[in-house]
Protein backbone atom coordinates (compact mmCIF):
# COMPACT_ATOMS: atom_id res chain seq x y z
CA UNK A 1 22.69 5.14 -15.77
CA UNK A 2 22.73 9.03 -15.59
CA UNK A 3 25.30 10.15 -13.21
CA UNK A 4 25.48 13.27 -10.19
CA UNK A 5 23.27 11.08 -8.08
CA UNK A 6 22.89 14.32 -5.59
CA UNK A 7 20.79 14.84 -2.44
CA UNK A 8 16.93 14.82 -3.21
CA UNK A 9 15.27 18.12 -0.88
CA UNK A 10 12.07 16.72 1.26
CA UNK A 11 9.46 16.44 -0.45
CA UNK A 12 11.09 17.16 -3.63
CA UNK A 13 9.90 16.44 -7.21
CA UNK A 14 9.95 13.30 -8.83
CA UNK A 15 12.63 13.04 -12.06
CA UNK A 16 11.63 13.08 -15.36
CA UNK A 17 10.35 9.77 -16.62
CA UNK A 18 12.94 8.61 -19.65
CA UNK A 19 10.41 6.80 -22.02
CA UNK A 20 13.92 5.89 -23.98
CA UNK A 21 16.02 4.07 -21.21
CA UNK A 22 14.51 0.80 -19.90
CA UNK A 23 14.55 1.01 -15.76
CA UNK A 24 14.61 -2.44 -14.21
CA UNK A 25 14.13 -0.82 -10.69
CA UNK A 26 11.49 1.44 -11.67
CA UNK A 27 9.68 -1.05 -13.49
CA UNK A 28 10.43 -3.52 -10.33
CA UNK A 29 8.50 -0.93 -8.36
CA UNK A 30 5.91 -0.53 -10.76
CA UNK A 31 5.19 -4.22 -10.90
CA UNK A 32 5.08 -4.38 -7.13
CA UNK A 33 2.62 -1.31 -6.79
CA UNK A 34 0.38 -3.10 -9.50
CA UNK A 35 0.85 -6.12 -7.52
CA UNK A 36 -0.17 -4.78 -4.12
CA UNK A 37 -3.42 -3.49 -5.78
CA UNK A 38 -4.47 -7.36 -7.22
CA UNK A 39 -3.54 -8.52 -3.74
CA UNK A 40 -6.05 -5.88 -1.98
CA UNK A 41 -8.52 -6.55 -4.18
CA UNK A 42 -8.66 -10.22 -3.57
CA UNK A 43 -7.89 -9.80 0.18
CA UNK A 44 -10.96 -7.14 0.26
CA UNK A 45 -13.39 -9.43 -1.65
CA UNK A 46 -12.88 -11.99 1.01
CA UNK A 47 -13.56 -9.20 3.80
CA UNK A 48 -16.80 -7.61 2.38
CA UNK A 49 -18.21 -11.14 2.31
CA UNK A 50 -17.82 -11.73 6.42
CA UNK A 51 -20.15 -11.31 8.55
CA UNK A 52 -19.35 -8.18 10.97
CA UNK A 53 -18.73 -10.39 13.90
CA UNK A 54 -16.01 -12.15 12.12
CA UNK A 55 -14.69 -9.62 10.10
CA UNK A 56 -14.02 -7.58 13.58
CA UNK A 57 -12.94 -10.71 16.16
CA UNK A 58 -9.90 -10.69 18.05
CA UNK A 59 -7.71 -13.68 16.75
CA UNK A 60 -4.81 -13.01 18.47
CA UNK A 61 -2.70 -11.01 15.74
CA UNK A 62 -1.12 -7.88 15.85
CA UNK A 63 -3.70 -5.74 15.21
CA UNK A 64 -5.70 -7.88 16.81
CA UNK A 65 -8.62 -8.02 13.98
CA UNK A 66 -9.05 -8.16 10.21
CA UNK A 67 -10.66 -5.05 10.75
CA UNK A 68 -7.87 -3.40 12.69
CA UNK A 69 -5.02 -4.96 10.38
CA UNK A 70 -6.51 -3.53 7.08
CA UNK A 71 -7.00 -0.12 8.80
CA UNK A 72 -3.31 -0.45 9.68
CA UNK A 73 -1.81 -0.77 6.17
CA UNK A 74 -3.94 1.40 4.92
CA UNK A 75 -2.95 4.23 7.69
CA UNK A 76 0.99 3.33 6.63
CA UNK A 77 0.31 3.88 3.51
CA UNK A 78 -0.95 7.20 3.64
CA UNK A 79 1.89 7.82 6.33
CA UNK A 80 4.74 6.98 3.66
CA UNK A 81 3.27 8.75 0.97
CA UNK A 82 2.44 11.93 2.79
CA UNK A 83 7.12 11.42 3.63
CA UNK A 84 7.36 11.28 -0.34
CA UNK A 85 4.82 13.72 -1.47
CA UNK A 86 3.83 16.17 1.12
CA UNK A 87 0.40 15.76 0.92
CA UNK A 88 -2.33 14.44 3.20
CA UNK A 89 -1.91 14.47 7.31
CA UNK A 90 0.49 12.06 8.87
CA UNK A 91 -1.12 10.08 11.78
CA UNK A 92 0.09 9.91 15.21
CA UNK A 93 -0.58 6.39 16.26
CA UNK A 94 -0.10 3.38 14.09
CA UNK A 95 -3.03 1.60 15.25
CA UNK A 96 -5.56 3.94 14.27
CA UNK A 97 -9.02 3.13 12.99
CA UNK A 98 -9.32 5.31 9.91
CA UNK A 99 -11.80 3.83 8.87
CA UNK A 100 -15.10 1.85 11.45
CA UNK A 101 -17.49 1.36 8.24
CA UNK A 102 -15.49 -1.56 5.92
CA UNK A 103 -17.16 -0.06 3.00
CA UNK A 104 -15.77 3.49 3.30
CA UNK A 105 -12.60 1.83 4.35
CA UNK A 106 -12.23 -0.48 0.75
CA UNK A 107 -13.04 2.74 -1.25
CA UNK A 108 -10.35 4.52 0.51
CA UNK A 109 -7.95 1.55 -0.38
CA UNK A 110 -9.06 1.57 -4.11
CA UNK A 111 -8.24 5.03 -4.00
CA UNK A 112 -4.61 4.85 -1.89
CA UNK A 113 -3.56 2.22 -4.41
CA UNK A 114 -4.48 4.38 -7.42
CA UNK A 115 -2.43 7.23 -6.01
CA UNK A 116 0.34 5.04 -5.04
CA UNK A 117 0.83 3.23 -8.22
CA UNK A 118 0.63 7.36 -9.85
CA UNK A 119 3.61 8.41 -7.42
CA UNK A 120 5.82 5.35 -7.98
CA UNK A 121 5.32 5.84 -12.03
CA UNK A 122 6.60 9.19 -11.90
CA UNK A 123 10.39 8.63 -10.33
CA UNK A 124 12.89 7.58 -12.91
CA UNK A 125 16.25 5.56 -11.96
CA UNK A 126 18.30 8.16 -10.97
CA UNK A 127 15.50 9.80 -8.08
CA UNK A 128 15.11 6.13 -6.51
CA UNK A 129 18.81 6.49 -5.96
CA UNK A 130 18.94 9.82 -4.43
CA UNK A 131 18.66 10.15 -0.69
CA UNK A 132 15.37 11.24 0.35
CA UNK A 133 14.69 13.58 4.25
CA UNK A 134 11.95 13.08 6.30
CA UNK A 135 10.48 13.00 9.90
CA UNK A 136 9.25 9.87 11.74
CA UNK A 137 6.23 10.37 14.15
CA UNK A 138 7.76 10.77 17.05
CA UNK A 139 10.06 14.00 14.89
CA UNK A 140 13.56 12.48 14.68
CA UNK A 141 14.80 13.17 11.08
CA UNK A 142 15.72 10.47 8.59
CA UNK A 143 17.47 9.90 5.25
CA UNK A 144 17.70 7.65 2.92
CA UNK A 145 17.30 6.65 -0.39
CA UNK A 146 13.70 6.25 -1.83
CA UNK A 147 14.56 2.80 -3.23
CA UNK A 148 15.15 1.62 0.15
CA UNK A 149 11.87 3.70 1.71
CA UNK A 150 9.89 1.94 -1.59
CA UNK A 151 11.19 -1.47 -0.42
CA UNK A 152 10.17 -1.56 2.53
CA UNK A 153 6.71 0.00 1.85
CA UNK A 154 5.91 -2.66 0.06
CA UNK A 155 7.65 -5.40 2.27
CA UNK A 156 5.47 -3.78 5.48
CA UNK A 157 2.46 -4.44 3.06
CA UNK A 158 3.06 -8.09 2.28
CA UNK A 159 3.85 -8.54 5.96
CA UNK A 160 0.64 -7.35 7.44
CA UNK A 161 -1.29 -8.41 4.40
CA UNK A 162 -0.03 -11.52 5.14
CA UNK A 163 -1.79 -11.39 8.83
CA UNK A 164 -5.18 -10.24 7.11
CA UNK A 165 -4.97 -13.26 4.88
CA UNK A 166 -4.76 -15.11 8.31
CA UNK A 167 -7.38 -13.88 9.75
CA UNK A 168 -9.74 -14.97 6.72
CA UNK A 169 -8.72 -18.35 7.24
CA UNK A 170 -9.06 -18.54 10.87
CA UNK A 171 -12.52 -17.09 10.88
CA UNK A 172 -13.65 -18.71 8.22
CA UNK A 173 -11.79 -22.02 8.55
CA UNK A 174 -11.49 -22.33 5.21
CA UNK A 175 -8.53 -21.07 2.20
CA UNK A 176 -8.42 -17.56 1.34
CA UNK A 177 -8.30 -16.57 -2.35
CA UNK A 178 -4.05 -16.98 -2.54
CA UNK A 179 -1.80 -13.97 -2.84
CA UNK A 180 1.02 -15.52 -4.61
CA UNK A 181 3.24 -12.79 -6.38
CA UNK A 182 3.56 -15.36 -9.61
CA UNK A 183 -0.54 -15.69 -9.92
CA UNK A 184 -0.22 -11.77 -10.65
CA UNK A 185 2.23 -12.04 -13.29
CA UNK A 186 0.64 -14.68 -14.99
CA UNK A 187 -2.06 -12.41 -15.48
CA UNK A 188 -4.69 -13.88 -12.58
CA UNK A 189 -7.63 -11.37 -13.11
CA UNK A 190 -8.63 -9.38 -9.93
CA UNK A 191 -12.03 -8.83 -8.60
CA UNK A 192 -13.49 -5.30 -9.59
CA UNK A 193 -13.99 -4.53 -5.89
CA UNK A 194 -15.05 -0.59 -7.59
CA UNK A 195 -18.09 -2.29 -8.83
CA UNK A 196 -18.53 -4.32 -6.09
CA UNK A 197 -18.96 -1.19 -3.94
CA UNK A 198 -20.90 0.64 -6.33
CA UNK A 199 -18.40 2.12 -8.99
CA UNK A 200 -17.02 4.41 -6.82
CA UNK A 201 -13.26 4.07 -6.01
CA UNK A 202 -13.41 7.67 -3.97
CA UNK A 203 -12.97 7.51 -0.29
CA UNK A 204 -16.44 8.86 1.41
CA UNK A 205 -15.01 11.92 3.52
């Protein structure tokens, strides 16, 4: 591994991608940022097919709703990459509706994990180890190193993803499609949720 693992400014650049050197923990994050797009489109086939009633009742989770629960990962997203890129506004509440119309909201999501899986492809080995500054919303400042911010990105996805896909089977009473890391790697086919919604994978403003 390249050495002079320094202090990364906020907001800084992402390394140079070495085509050369194989990087399990880049490719690690890769996988999971290829992963969490499969996931959303499966979860979001299931939600475009629910009647609005059901796809906005209360069934007791955190975010009360499926409706409310997508919003929210989506609006965390976008929070954590605006911290790693500097781009985009970061929200002041965490249980903001970004999104009322579902459509709008699954275009925006097609689009969020397009960018995300771009900005995770770009750091190399030796940025994921490099302390990275930000802000939280209420202002305090932070550091640490964009490996850890990455891991738990993704580990706040699964977790609330993991509420959405209980909130298809509690309004529907039936199995969701399963999430299961290992159906992605053994090449499980997503939905194209872009044609689905029309081609478009571009977030309505």
């Amino acid at each position: 591994m390249r050495a002079n693992i320094g202090h990364v400014d906020h907001c800084g650049a992402a390394g140079a991608v070495d085509d050369v050197e194989l990087s399990p923990m880049r490719n690690m994050f890769r996988q999971l940022a290829a992963y969490n797009a499969w996931a959303n489109a499966r979860l979001y086939e299931g939600a475009l097919a629910l009647p609005d009633e059901l796809y906005r009742a209360n069934v007791g989770v955190f975010f009360q709703s499926l409706h409310g629960t997508l919003n929210h990962i989506l609006l965390t997203d976008r929070l954590w990459l605006t911290r790693l890129t500097c781009v985009g506004e970061q929200p002041k509440r965490l249980d903001g509706i970004l999104y009322d119309d579902r459509l709008e909201l699954a275009r925006a999501r097609l689009a969020e994990d397009s960018r995300l899986l771009a900005v995770v492809s770009g750091y190399d080995e030796a940025t994921l180890a490099r302390p990275h500054a930000y802000q939280t919303t209420s202002g305090k400042p932070q550091e640490q190193p964009l490996s850890d911010i990455l891991m738990h990105l993704f580990n706040h996805q699964t977790h609330h993803r993991g509420q959405a896909h209980a909130c298809l089977s509690i309004v529907t009473k039936q199995e969701p499609p399963p999430l299961d890391l290992l159906l992605f790697q053994r090449g499980v086919p997503p939905p194209d949720l872009a044609e689905q919604l029309g081609g478009s994978a571009a977030a309505r403003p």
